[in-house]
PDB file of N, CA and C in Angstrom:
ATOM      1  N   UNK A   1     132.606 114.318  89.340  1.00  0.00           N
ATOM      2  CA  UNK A   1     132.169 112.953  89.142  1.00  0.00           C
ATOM      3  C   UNK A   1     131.516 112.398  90.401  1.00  0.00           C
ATOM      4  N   UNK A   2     132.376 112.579  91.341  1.00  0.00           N
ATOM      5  CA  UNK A   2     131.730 112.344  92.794  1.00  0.00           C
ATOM      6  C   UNK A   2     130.363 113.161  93.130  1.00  0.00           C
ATOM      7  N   UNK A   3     130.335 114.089  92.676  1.00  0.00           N
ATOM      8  CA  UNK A   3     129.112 114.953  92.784  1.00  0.00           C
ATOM      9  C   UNK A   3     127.300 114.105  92.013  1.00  0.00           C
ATOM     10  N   UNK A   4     127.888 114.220  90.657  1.00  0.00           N
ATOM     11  CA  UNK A   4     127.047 113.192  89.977  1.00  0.00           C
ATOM     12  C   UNK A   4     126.794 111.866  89.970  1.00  0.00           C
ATOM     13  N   UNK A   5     127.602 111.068  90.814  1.00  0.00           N
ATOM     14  CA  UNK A   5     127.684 109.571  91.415  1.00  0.00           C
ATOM     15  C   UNK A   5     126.337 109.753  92.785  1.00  0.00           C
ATOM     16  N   UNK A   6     126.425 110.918  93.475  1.00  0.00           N
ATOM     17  CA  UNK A   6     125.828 110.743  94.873  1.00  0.00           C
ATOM     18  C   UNK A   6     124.444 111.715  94.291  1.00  0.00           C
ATOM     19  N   UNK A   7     124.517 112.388  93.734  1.00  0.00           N
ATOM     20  CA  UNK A   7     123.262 112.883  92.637  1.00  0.00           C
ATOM     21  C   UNK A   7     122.109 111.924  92.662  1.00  0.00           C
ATOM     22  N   UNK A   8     123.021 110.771  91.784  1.00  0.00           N
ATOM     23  CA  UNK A   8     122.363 109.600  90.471  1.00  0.00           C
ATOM     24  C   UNK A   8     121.754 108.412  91.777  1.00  0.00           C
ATOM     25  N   UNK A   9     122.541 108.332  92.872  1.00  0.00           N
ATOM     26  CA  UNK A   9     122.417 107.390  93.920  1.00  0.00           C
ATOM     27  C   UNK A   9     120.885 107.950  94.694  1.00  0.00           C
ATOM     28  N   UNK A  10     121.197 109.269  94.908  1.00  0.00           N
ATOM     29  CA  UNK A  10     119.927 109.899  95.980  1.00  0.00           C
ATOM     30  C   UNK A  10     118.567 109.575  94.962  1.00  0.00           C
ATOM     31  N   UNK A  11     118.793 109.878  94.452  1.00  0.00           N
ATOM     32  CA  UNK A  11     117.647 109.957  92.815  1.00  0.00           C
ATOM     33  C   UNK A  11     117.213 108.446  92.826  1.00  0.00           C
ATOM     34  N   UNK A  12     118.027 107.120  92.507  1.00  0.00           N
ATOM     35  CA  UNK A  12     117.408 106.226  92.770  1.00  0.00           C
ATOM     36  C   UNK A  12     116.618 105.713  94.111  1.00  0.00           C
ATOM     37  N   UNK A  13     117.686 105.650  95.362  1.00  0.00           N
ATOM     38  CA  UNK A  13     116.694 105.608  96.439  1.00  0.00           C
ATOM     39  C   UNK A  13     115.184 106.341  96.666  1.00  0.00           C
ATOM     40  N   UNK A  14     115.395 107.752  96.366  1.00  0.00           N
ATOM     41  CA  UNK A  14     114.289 108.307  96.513  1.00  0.00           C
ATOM     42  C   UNK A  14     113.259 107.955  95.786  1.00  0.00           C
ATOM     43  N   UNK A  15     113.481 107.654  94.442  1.00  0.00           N
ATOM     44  CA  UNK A  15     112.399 106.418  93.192  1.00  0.00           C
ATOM     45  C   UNK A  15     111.969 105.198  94.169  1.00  0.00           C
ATOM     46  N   UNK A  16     112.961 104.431  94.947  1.00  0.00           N
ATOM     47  CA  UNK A  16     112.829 103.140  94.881  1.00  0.00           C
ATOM     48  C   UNK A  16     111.921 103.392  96.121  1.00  0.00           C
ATOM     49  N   UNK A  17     112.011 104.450  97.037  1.00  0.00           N
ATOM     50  CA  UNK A  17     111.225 104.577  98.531  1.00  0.00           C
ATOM     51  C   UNK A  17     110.109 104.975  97.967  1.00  0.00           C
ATOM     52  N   UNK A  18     109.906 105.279  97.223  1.00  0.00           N
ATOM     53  CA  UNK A  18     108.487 106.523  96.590  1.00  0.00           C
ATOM     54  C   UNK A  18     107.558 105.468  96.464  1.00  0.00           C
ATOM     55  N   UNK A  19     108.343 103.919  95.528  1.00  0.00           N
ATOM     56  CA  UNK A  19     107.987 103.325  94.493  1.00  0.00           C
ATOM     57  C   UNK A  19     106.888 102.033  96.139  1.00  0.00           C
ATOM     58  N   UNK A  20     107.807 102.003  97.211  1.00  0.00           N
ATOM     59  CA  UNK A  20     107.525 101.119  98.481  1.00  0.00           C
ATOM     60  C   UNK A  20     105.998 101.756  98.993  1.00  0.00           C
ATOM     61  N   UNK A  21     105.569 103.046  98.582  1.00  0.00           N
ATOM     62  CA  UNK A  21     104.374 103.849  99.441  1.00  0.00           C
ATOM     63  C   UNK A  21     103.425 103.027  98.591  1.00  0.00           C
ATOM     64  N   UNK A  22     102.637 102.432  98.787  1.00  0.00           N
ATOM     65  CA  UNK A  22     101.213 101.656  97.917  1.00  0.00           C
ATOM     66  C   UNK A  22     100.140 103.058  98.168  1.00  0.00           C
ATOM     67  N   UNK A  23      99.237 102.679  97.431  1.00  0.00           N
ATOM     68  CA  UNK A  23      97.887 103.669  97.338  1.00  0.00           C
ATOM     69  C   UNK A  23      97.486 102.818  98.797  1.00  0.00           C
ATOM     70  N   UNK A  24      96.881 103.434  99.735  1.00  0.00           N
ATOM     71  CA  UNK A  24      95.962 102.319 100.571  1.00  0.00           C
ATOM     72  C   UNK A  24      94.823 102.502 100.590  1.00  0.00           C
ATOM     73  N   UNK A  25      94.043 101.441 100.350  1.00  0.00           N
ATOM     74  CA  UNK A  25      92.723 101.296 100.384  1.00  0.00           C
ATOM     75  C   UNK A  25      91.662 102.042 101.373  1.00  0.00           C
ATOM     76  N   UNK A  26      90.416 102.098 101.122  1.00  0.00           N
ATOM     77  CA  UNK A  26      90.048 102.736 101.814  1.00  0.00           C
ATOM     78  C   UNK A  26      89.107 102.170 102.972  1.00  0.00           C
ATOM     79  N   UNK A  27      89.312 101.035 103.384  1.00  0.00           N
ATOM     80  CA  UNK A  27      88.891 100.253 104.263  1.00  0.00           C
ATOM     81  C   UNK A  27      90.003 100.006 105.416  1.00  0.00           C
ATOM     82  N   UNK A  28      91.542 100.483 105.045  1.00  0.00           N
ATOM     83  CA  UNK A  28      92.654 100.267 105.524  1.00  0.00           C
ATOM     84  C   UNK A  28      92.650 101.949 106.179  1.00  0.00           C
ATOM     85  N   UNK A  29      93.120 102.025 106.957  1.00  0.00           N
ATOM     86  CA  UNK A  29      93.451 103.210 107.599  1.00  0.00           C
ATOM     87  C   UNK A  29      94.478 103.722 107.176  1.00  0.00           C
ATOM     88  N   UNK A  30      94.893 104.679 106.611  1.00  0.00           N
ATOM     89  CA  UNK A  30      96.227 104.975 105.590  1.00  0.00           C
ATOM     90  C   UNK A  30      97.156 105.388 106.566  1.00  0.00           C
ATOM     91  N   UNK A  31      97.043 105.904 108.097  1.00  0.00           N
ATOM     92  CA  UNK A  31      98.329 106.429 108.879  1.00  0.00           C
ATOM     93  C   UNK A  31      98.616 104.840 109.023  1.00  0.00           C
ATOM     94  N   UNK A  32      98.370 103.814 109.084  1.00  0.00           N
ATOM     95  CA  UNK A  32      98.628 102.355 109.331  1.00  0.00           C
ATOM     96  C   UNK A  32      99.696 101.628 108.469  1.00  0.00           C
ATOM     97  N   UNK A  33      98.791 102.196 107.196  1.00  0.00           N
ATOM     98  CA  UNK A  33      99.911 101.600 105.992  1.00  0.00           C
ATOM     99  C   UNK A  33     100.998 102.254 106.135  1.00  0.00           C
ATOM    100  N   UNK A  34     101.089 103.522 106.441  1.00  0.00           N
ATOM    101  CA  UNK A  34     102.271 104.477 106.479  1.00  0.00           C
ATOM    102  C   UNK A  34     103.648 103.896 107.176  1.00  0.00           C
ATOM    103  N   UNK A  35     102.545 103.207 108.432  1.00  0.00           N
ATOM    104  CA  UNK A  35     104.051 102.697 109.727  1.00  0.00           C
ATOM    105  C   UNK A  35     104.338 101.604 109.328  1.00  0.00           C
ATOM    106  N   UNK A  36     103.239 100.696 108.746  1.00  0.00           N
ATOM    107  CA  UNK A  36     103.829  99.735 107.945  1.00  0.00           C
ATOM    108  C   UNK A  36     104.978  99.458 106.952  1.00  0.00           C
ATOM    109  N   UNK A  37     104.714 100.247 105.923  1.00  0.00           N
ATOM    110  CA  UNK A  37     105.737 100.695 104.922  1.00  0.00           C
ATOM    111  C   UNK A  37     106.945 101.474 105.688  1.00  0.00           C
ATOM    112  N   UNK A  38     107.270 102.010 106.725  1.00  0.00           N
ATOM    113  CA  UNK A  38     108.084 102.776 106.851  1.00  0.00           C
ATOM    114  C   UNK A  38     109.099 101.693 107.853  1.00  0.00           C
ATOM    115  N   UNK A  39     108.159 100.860 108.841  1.00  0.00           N
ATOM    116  CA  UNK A  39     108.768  99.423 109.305  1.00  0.00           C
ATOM    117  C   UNK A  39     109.413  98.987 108.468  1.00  0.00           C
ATOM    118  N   UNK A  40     109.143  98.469 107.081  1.00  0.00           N
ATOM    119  CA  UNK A  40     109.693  97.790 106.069  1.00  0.00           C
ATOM    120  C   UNK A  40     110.862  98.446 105.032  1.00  0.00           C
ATOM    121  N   UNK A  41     111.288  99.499 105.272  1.00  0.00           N
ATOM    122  CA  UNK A  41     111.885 100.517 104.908  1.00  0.00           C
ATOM    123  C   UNK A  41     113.003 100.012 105.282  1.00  0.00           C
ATOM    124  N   UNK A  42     112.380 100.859 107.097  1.00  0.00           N
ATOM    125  CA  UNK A  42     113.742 100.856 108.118  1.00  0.00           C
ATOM    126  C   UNK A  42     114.332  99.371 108.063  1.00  0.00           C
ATOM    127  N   UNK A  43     113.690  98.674 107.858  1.00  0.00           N
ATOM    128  CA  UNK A  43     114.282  96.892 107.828  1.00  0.00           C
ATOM    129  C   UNK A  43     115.389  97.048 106.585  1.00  0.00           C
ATOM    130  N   UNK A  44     114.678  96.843 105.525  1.00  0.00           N
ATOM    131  CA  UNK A  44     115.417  96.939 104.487  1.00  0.00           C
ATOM    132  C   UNK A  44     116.768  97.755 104.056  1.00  0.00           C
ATOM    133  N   UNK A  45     116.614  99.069 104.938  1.00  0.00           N
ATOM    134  CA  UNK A  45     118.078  99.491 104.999  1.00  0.00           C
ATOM    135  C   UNK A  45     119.302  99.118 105.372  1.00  0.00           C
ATOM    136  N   UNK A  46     118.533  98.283 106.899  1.00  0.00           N
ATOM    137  CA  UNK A  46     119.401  98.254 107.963  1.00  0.00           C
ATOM    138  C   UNK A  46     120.366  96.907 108.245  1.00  0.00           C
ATOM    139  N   UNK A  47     119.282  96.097 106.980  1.00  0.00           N
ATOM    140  CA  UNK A  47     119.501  95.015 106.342  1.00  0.00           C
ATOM    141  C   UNK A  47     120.712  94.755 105.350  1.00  0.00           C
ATOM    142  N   UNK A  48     120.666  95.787 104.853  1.00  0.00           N
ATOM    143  CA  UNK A  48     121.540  95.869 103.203  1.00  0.00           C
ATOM    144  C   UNK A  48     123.088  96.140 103.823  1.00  0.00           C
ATOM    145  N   UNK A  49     123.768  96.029 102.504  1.00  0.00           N
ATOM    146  CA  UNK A  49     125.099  96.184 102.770  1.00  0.00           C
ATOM    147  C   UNK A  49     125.339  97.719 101.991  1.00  0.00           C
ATOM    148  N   UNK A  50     124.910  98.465 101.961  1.00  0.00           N
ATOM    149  CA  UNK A  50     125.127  99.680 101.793  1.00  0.00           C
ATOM    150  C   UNK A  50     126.708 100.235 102.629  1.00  0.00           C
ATOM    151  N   UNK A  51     126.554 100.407 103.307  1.00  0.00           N
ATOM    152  CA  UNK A  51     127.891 100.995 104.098  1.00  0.00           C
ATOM    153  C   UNK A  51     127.033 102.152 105.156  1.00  0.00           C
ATOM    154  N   UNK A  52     128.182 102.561 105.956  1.00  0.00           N
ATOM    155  CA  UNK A  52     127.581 103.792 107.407  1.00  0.00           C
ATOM    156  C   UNK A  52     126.446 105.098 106.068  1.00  0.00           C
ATOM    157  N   UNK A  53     127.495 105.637 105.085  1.00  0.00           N
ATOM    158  CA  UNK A  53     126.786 106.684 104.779  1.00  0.00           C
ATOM    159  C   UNK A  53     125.679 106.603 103.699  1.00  0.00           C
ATOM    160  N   UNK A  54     125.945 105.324 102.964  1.00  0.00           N
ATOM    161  CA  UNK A  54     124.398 105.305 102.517  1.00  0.00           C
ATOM    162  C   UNK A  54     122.965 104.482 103.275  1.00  0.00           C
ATOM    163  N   UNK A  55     123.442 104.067 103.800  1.00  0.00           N
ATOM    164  CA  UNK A  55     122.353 103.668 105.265  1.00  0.00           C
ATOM    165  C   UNK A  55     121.705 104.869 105.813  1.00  0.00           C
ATOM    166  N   UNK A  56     122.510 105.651 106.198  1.00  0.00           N
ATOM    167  CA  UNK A  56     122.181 106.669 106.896  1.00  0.00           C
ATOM    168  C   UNK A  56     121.190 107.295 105.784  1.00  0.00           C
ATOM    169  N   UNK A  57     121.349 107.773 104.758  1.00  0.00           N
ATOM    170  CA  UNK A  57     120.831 108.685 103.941  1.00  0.00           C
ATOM    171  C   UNK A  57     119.313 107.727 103.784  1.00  0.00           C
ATOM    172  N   UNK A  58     119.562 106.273 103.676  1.00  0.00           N
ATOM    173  CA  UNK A  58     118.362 105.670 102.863  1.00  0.00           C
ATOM    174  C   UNK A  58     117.542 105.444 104.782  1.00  0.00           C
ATOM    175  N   UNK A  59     117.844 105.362 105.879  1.00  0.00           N
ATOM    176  CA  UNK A  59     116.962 105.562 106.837  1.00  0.00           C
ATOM    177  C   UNK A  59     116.425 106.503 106.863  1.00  0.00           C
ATOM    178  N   UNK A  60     116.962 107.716 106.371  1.00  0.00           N
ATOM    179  CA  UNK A  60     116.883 109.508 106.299  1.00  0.00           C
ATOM    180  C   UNK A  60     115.558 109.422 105.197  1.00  0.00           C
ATOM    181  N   UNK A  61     115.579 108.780 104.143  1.00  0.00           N
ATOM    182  CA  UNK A  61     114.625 108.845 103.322  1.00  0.00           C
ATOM    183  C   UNK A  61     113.335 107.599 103.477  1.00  0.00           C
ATOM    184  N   UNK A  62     113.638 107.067 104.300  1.00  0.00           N
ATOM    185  CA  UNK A  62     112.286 106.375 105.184  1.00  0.00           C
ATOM    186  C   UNK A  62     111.852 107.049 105.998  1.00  0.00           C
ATOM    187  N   UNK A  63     112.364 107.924 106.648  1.00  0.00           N
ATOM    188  CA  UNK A  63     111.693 108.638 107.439  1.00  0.00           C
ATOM    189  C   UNK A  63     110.957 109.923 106.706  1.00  0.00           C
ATOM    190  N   UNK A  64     111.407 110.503 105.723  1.00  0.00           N
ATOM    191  CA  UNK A  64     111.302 111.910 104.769  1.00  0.00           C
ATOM    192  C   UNK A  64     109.968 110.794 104.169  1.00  0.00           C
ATOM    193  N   UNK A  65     109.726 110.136 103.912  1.00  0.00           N
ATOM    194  CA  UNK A  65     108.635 109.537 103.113  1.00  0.00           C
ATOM    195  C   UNK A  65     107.206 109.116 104.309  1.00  0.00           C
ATOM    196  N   UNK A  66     107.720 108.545 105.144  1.00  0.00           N
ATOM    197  CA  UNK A  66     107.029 108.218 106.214  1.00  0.00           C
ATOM    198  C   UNK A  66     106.355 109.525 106.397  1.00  0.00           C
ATOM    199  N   UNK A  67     106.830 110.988 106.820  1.00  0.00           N
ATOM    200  CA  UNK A  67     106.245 111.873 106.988  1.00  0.00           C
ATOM    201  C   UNK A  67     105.025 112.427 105.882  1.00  0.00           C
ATOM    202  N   UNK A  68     105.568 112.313 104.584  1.00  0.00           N
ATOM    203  CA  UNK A  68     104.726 112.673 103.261  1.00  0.00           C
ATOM    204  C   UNK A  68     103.740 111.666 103.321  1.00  0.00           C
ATOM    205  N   UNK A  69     104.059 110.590 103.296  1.00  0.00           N
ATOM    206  CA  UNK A  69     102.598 109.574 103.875  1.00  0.00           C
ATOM    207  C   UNK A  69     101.667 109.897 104.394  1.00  0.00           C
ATOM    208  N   UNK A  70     102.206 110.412 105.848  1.00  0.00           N
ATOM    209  CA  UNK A  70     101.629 110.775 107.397  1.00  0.00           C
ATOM    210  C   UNK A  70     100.567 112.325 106.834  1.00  0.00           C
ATOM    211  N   UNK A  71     101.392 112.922 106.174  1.00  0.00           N
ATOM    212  CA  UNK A  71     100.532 114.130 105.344  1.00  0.00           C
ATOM    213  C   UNK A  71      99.337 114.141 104.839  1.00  0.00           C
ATOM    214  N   UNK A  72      99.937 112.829 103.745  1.00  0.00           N
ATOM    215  CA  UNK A  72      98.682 112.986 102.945  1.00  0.00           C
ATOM    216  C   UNK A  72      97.475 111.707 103.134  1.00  0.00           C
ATOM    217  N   UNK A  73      98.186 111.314 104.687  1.00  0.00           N
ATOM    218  CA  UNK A  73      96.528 110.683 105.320  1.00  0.00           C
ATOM    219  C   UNK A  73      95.861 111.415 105.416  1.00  0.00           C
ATOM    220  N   UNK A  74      96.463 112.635 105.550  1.00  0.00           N
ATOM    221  CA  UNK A  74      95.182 113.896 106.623  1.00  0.00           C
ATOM    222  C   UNK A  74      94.220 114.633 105.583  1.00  0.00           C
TER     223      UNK A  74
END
């Protein structure tokens, strides 16, 4: 049960961080939007009342997204 609780949890964050990446325009420099969105991430985690270990995981997945961003500027 505990297994499928932290499953169902990773699965939403990772939706809800995916859902924070916008398309960026192409007048916008997309490594820009990237630090942008990933600023607003790290806020929003650090913000919440999550607790030590889902904080950790949802900074973990601002950063795991930040990088896929950073990727597919290039």
């Amino acid at each position: 049960m505990k297994k499928a609780l932290a499953v169902t949890l990773s699965t939403i964050i990772i939706l809800s961080t995916l859902s924070l990446i916008p398309l960026a325009s192409q007048t916008v420099n997309p490594a820009d939007s990237c630090w942008d969105n990933w600023e607003r991430c790290r806020a929003r985690a650090l913000e919440s009342d999550f607790g030590p270990i889902r904080t950790t995981m949802a900074l973990t997945l601002c950063d795991i997204a930040l990088g896929k961003c950073l990727l597919n500027a290039i």
